[in-house]
N, C-alpha and C. Protein backbone atom coordinates (compact mmCIF):
# COMPACT_ATOMS: atom_id res chain seq x y z
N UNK A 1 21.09 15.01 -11.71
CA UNK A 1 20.27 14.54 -10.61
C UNK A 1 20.61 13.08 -10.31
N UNK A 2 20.78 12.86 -9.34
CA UNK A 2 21.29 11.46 -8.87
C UNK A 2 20.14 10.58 -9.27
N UNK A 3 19.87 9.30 -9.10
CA UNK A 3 19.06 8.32 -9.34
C UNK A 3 18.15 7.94 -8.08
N UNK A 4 17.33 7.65 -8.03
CA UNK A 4 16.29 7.53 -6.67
C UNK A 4 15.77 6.39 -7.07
N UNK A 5 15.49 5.39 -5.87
CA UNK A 5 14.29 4.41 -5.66
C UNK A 5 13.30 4.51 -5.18
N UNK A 6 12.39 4.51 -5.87
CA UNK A 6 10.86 4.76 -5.38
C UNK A 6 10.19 3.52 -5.96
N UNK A 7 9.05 3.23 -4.84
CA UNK A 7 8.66 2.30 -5.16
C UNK A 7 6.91 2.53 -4.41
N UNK A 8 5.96 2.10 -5.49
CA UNK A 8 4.93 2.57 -4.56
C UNK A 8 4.07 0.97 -4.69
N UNK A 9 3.35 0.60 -3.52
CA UNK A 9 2.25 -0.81 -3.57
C UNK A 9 1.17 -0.02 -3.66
N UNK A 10 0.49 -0.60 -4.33
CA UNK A 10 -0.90 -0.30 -5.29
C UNK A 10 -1.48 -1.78 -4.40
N UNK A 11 -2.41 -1.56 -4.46
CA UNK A 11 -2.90 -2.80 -3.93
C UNK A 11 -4.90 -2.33 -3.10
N UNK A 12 -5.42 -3.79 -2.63
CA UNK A 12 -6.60 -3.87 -2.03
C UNK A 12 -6.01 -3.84 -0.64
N UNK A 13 -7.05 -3.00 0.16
CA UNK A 13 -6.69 -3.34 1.57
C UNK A 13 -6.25 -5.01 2.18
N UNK A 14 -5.59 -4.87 3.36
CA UNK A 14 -5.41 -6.44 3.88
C UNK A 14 -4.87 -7.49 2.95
N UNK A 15 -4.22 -6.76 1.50
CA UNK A 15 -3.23 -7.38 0.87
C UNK A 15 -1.84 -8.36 1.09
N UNK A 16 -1.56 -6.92 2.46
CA UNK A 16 -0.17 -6.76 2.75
C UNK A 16 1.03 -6.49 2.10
N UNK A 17 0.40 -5.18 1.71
CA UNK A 17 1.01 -4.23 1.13
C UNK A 17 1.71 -3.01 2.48
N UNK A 18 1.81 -2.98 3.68
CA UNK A 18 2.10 -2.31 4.67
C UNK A 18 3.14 -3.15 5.11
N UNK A 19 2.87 -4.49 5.51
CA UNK A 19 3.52 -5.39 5.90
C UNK A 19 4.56 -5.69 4.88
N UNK A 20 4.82 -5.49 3.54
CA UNK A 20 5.38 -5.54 2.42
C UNK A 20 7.13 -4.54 1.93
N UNK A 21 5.50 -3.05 2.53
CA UNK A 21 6.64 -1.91 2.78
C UNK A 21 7.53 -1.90 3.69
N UNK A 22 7.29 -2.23 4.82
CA UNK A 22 8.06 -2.72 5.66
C UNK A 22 9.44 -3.16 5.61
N UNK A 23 9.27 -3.88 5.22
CA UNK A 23 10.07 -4.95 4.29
C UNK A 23 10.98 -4.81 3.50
N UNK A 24 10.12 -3.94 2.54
CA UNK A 24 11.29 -3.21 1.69
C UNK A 24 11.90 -2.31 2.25
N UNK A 25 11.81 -1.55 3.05
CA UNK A 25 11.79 -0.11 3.72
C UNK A 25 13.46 -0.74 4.48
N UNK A 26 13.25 -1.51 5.32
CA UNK A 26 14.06 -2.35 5.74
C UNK A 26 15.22 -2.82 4.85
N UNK A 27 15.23 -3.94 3.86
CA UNK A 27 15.98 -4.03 3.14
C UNK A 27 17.02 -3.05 2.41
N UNK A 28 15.98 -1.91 1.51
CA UNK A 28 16.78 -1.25 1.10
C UNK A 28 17.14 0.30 1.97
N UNK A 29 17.11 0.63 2.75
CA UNK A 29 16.93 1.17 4.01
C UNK A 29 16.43 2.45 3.18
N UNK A 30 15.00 2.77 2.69
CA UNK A 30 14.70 3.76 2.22
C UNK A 30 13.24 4.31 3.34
N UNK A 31 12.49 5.38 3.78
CA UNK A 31 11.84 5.20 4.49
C UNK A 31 10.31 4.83 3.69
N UNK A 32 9.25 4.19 4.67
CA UNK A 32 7.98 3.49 4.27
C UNK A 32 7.24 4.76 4.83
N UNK A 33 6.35 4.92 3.79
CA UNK A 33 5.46 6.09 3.67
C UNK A 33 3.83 5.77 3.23
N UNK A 34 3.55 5.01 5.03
CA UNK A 34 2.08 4.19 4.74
C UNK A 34 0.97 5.38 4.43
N UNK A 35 0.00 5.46 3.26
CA UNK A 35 -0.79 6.71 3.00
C UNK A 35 -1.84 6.82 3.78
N UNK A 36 -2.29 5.56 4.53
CA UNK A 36 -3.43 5.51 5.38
C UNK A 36 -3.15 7.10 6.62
N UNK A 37 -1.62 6.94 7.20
CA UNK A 37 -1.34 7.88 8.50
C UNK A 37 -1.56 9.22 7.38
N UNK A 38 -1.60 9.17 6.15
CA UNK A 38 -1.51 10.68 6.03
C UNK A 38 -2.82 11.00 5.70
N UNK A 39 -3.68 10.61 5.46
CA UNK A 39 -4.83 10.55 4.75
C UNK A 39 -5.94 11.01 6.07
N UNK A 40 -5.43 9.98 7.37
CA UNK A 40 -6.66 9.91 8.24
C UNK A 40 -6.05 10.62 9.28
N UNK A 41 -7.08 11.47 10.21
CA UNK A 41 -6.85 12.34 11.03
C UNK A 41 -7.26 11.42 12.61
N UNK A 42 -7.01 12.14 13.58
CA UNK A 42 -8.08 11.57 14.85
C UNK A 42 -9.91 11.14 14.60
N UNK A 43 -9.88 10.53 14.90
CA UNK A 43 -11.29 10.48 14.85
C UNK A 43 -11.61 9.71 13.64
N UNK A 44 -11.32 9.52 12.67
CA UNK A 44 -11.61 8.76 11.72
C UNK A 44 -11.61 10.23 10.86
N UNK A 45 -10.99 11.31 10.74
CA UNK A 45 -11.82 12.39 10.09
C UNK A 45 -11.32 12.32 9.08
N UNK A 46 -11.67 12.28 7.87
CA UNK A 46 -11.00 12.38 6.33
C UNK A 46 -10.13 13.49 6.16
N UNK A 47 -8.86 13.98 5.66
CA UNK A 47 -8.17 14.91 4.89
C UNK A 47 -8.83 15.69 4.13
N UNK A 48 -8.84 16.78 3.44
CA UNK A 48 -9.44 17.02 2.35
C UNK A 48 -8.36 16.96 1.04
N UNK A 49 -8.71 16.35 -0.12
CA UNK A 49 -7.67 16.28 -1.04
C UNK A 49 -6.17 16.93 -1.23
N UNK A 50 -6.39 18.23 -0.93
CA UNK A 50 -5.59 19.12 -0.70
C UNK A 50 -4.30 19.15 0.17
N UNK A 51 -4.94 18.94 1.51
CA UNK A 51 -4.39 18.45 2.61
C UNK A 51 -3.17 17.03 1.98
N UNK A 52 -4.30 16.31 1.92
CA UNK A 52 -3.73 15.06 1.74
C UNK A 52 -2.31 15.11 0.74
N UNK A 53 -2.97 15.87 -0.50
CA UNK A 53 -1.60 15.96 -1.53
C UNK A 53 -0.57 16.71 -0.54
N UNK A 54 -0.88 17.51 -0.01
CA UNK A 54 0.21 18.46 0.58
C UNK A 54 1.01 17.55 1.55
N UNK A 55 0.83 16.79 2.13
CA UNK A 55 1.11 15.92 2.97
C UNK A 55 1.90 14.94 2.59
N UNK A 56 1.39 14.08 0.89
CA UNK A 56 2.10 13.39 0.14
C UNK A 56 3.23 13.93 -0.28
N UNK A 57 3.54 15.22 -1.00
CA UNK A 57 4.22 16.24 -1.57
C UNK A 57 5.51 16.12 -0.23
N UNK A 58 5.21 16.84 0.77
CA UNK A 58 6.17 16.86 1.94
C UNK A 58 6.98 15.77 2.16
N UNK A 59 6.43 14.63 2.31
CA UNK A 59 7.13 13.12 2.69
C UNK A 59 7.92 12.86 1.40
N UNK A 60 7.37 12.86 0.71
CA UNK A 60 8.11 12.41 -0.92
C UNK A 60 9.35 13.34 -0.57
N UNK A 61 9.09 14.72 -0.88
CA UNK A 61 10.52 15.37 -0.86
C UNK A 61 11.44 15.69 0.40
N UNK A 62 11.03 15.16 1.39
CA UNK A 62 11.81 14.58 2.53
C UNK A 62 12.45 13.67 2.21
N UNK A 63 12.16 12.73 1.01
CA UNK A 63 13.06 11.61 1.17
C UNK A 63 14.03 11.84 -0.23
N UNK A 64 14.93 12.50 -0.44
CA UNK A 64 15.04 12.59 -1.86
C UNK A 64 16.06 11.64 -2.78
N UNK A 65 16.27 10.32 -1.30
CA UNK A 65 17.26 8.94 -1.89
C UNK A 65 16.14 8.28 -2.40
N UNK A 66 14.77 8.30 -2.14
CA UNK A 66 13.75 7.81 -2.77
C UNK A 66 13.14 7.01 -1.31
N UNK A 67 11.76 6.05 -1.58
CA UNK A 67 11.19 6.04 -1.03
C UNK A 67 9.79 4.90 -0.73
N UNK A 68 9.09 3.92 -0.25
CA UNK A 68 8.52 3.00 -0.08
C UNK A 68 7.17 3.78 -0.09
N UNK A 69 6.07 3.55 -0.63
CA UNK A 69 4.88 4.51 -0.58
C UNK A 69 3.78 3.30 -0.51
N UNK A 70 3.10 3.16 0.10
CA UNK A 70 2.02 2.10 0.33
C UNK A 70 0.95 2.60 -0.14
N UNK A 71 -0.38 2.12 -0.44
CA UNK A 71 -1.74 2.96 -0.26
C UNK A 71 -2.38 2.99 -2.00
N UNK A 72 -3.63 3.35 -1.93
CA UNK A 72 -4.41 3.33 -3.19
C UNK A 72 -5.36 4.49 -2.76
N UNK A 73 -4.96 6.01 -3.05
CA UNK A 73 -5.59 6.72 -2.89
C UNK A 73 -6.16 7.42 -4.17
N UNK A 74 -5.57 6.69 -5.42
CA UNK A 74 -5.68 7.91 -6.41
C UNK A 74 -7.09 8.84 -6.41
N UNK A 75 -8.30 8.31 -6.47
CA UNK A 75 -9.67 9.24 -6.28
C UNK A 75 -9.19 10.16 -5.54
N UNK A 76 -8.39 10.13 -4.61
CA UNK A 76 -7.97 11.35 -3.40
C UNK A 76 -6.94 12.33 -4.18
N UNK A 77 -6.60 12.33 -5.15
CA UNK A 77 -5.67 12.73 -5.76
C UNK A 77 -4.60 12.50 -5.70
N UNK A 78 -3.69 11.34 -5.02
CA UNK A 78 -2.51 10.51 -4.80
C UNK A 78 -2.06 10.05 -6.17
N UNK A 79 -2.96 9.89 -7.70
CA UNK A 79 -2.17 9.40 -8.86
C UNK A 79 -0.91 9.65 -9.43
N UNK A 80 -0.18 11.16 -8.13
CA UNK A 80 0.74 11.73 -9.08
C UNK A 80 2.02 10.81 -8.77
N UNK A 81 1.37 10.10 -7.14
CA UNK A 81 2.34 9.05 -6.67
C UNK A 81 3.10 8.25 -7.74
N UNK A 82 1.87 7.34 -8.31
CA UNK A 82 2.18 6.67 -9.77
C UNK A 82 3.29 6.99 -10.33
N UNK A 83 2.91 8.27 -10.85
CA UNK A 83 3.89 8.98 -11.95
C UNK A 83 5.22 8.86 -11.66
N UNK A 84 5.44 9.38 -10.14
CA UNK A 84 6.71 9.36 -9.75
C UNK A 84 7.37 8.08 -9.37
N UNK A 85 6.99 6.91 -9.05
CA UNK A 85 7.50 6.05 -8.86
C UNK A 85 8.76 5.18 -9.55
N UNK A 86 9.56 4.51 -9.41
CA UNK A 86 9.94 3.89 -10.51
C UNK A 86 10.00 2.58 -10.88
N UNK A 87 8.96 1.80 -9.54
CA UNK A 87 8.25 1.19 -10.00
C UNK A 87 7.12 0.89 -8.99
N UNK A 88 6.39 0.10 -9.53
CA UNK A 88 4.71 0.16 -8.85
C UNK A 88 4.24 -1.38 -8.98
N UNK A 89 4.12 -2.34 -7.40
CA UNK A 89 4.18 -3.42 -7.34
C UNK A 89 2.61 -3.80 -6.77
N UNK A 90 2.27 -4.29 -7.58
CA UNK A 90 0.59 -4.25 -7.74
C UNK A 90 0.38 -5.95 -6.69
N UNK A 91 -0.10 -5.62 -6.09
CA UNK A 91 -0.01 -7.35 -5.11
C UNK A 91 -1.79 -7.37 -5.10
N UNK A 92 -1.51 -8.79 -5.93
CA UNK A 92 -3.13 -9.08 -6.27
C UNK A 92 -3.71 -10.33 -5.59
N UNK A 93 -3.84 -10.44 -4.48
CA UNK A 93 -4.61 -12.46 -4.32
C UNK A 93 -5.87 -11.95 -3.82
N UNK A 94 -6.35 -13.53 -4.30
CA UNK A 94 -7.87 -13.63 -4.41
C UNK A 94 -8.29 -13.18 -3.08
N UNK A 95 -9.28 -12.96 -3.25
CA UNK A 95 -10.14 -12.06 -2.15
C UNK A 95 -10.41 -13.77 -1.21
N UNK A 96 -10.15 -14.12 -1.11
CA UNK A 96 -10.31 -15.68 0.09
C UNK A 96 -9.24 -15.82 0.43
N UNK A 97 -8.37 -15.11 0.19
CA UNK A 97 -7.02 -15.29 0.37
C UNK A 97 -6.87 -13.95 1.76
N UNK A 98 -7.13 -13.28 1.25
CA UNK A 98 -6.94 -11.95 2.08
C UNK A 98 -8.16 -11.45 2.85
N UNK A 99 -9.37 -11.53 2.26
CA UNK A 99 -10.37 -11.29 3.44
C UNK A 99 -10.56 -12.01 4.92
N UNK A 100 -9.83 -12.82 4.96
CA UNK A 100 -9.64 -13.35 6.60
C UNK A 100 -8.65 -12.77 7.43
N UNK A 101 -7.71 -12.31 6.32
CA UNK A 101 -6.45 -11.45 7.29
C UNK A 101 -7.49 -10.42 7.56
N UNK A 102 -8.20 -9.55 6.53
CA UNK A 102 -8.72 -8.22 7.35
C UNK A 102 -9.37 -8.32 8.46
N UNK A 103 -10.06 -9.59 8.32
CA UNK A 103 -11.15 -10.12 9.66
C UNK A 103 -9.97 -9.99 10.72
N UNK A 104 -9.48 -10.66 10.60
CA UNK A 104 -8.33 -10.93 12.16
C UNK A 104 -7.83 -9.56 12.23
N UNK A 105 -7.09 -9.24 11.56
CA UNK A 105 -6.54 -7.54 11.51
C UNK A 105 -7.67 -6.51 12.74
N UNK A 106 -8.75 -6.60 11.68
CA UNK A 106 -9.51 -5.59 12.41
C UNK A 106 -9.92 -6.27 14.18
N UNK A 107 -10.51 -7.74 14.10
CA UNK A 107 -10.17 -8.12 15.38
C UNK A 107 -9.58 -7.65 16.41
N UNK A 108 -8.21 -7.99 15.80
CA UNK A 108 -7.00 -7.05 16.73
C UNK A 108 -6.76 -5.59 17.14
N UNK A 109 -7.29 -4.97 16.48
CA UNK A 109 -7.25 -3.46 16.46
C UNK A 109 -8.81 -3.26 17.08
N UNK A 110 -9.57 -4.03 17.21
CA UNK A 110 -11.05 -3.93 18.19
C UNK A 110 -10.49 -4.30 19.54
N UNK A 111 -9.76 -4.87 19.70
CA UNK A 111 -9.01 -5.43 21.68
C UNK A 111 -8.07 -4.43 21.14
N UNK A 112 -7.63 -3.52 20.92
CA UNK A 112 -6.43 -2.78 20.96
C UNK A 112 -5.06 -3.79 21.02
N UNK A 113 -5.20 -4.96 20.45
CA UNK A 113 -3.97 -5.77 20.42
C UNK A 113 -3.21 -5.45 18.82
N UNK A 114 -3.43 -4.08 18.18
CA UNK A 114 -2.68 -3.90 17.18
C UNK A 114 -2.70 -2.71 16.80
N UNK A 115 -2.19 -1.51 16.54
CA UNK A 115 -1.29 -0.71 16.01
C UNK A 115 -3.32 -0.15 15.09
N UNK A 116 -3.48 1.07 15.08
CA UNK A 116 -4.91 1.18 14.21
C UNK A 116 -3.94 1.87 12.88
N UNK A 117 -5.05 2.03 12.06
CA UNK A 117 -4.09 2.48 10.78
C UNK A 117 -3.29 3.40 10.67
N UNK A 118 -3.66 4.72 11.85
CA UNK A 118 -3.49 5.54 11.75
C UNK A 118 -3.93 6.04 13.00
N UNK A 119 -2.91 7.02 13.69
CA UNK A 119 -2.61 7.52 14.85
C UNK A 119 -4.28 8.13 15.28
N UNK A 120 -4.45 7.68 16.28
CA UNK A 120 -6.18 8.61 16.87
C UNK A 120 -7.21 7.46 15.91
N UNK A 121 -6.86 6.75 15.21
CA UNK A 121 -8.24 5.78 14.45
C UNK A 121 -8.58 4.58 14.88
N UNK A 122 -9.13 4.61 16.54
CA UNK A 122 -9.48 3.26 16.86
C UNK A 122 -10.65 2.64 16.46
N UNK A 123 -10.49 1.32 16.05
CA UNK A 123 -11.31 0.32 15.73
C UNK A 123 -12.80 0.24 16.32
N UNK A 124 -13.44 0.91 15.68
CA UNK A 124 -15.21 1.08 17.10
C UNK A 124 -16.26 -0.26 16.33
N UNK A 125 -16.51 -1.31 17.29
CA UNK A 125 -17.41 -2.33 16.71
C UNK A 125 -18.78 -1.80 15.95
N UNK A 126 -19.40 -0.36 16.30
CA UNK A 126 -20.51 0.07 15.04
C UNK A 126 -19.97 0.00 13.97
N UNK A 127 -18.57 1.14 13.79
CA UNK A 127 -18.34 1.32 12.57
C UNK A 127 -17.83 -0.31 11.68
N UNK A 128 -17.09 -0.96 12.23
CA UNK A 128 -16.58 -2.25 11.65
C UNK A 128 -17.89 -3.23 11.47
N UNK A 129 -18.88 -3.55 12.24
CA UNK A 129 -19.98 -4.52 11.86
C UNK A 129 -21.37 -3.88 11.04
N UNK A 130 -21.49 -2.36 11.34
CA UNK A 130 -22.70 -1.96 11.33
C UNK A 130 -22.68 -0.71 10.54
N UNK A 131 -21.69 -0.48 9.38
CA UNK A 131 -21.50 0.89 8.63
C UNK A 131 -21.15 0.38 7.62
N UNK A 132 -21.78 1.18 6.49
CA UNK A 132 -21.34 1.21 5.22
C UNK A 132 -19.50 1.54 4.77
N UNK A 133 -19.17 2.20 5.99
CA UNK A 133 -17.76 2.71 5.88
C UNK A 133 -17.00 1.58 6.65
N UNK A 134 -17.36 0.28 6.79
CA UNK A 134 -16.80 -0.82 7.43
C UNK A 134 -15.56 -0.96 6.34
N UNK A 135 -14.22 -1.55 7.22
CA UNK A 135 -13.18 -1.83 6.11
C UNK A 135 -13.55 -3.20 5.71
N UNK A 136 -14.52 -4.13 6.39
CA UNK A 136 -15.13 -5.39 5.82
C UNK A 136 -15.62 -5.56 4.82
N UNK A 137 -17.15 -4.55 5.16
CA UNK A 137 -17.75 -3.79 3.83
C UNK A 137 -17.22 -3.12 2.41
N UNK A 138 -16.50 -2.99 2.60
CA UNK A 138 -15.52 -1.90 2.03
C UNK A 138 -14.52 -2.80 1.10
N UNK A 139 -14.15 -3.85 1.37
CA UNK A 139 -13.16 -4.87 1.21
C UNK A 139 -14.17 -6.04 0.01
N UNK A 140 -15.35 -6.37 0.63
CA UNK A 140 -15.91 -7.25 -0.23
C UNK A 140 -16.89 -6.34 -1.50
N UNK A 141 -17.34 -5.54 -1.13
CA UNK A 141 -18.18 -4.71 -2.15
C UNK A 141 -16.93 -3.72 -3.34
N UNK A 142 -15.66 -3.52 -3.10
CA UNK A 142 -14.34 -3.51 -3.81
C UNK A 142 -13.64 -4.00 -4.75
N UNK A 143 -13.38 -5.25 -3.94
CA UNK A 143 -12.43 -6.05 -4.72
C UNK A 143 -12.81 -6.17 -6.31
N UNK A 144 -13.39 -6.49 -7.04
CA UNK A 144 -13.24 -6.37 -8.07
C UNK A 144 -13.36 -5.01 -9.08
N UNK A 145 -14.16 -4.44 -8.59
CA UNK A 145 -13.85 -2.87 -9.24
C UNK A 145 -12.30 -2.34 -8.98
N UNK A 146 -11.80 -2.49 -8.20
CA UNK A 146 -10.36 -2.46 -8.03
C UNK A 146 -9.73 -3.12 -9.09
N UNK A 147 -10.13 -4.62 -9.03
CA UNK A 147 -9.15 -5.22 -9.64
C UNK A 147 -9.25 -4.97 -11.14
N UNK A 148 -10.91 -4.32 -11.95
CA UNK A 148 -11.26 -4.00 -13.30
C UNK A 148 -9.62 -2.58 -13.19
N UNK A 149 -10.14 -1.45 -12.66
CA UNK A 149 -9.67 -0.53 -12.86
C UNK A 149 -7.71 -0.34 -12.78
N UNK A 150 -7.63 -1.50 -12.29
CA UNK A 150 -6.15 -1.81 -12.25
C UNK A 150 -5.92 -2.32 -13.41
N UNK A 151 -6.58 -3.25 -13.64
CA UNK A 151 -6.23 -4.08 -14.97
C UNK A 151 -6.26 -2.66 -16.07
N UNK A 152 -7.22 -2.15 -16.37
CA UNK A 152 -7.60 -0.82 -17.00
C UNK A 152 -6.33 -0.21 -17.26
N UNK A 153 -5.62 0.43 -15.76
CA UNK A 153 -3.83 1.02 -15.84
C UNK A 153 -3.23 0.29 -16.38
N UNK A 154 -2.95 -1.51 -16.11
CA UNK A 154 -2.38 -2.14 -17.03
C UNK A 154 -2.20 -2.13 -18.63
N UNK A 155 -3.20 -1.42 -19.21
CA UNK A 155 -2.74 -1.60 -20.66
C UNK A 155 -2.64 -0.21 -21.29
N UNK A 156 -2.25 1.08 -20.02
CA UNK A 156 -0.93 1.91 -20.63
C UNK A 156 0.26 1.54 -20.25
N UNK A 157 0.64 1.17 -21.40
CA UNK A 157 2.57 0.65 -21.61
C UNK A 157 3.23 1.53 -20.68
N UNK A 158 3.18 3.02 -20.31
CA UNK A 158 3.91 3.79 -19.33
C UNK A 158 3.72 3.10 -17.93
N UNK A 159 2.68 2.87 -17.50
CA UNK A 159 2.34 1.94 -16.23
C UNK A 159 3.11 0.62 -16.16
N UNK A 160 2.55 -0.44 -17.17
CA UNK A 160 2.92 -1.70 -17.22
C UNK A 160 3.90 -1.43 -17.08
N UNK A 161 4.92 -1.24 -17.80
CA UNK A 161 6.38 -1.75 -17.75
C UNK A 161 7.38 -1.06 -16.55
N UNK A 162 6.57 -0.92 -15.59
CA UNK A 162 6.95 -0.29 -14.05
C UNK A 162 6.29 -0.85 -13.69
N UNK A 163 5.54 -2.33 -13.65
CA UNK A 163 4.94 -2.73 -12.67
C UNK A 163 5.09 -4.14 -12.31
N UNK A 164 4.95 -4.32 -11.33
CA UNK A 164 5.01 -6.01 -11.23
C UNK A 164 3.59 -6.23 -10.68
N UNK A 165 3.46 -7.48 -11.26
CA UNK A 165 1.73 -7.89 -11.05
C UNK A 165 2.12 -9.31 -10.21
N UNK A 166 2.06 -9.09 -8.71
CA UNK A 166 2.10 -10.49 -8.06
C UNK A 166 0.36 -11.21 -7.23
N UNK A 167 0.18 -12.07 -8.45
CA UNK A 167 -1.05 -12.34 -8.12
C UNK A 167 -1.21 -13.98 -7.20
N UNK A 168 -2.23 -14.37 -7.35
CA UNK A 168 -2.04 -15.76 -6.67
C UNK A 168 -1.94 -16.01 -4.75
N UNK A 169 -1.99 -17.78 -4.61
CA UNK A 169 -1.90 -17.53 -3.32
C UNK A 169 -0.74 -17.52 -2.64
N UNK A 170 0.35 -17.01 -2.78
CA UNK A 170 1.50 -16.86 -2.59
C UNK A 170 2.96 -17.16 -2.88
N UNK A 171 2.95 -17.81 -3.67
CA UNK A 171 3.94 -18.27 -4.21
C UNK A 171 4.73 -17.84 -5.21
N UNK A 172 3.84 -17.11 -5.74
CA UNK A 172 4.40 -15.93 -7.09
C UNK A 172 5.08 -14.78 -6.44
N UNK A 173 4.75 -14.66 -4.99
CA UNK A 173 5.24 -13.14 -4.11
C UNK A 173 6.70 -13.68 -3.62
N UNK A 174 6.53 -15.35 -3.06
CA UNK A 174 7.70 -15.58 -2.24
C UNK A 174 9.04 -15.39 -3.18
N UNK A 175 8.45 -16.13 -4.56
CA UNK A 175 9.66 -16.06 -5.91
C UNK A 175 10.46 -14.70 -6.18
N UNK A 176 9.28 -13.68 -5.61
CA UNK A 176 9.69 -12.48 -6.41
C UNK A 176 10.71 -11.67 -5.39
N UNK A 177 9.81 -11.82 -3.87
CA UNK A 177 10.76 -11.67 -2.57
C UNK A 177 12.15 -12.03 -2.48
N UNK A 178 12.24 -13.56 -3.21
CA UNK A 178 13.33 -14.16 -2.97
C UNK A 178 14.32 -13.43 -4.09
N UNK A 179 13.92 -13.00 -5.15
CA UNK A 179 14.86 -12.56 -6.34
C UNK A 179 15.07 -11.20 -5.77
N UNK A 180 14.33 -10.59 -5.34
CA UNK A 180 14.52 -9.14 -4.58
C UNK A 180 15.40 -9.28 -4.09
N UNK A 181 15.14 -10.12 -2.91
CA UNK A 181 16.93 -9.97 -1.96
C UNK A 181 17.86 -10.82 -2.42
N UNK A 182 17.81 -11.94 -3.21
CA UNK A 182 19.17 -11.59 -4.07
C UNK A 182 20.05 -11.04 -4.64
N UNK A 183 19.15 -10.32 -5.43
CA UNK A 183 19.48 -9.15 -6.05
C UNK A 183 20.32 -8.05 -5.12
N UNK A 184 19.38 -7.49 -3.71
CA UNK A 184 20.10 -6.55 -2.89
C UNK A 184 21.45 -6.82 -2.36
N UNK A 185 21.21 -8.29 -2.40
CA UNK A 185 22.37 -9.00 -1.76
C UNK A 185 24.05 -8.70 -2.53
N UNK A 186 23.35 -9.58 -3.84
CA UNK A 186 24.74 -8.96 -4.69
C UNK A 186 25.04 -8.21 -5.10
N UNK A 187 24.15 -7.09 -5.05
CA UNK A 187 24.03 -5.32 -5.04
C UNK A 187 25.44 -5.04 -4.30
N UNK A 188 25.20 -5.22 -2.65
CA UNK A 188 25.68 -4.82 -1.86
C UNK A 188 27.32 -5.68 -2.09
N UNK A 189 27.30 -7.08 -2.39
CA UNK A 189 28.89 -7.49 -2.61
C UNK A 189 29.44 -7.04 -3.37
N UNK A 190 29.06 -6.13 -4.90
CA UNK A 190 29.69 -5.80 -5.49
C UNK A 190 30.29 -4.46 -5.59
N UNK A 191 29.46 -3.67 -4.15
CA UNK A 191 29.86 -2.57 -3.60
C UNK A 191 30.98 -2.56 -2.83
């Protein structure tokens, strides 16, 4: 079996972990497989687990040079993502760091001046100011149960040592960015 790159971001919403995949997706020209489009239907309507795996399952083995996987679905049953990865880049900054991008984010996607997560899921000012299912809400009542239960994966050795933990307010990401495409760089000259 040939060797594959897979790579999945684990992460809190409004991380920029999409914006990330991107990125990589780009670089190493593998395709970005954001879980939000597979997860959410028109309307805001949830998947049912099933669905959803089936959906994950398909894209994964569509890509079989490997693959950029965004998203934190495991409760949805997405953990098998994990498994398969070969590695899993955990992007951690403080919640003051990133809760203003979601503010602006969602902003933008309320004027339709941005892309919604997912095809048919426009931004409705009830649900964003006035619902428990707000990604605002959702974002501050989170963040740290996230960040317990991550830490938690951190101390099986099968996880850790596939993972990179880029925490902080940015500077630990730019270092790691920058060694990334070095790396691709002289990848590619020595090809």
């Amino acid at each position: 079996m040939a060797y594959t790159e897979s790579t999945l971001l684990e992460t809190v919403v409004g991380s920029g972990k999409s914006t990330l995949g991107k990125e990589l997706s780009s670089l190493l020209g593998l395709p970005h497989i954001p879980l939000d489009s597979l997860f959410w239907k028109p309307g805001w309507t949830r998947s049912t687990n099933e669905e959803f795996c089936q959906r994950i399952r398909e894209a994964l083995d569509s890509s079989p040079g490997g693959w950029i996987v965004d998203g934190n679905y495991t409760s949805m049953g997405a953990g098998f993502v994990t498994g398969e990865a070969n590695n899993v880049i955990w992007m951690d900054p403080p919640l003051l760091l990133y809760f203003p991008r979601v503010m602006w984010r969602t902003f933008l996607r309320l004027l339709r001046l941005r892309e919604p997560c997912s095809p048919g899921c426009a931004e409705r000012p009830a649900e964003v100011f006035f619902s428990k299912e707000s990604i605002l809400w959702w974002c501050l009542t989170n963040h740290f149960r996230f960040k317990r239960k991550t830490q938690g994966w951190m101390a099986d050795p099968s996880f850790a040592r596939k993972t990179v933990h880029l925490a902080g307010w940015g500077s630990e990401y730019r270092r790691w960015w920058s060694s990334v495409v070095s790396m691709v760089k002289g990848h590619a000259k020595s090809t």
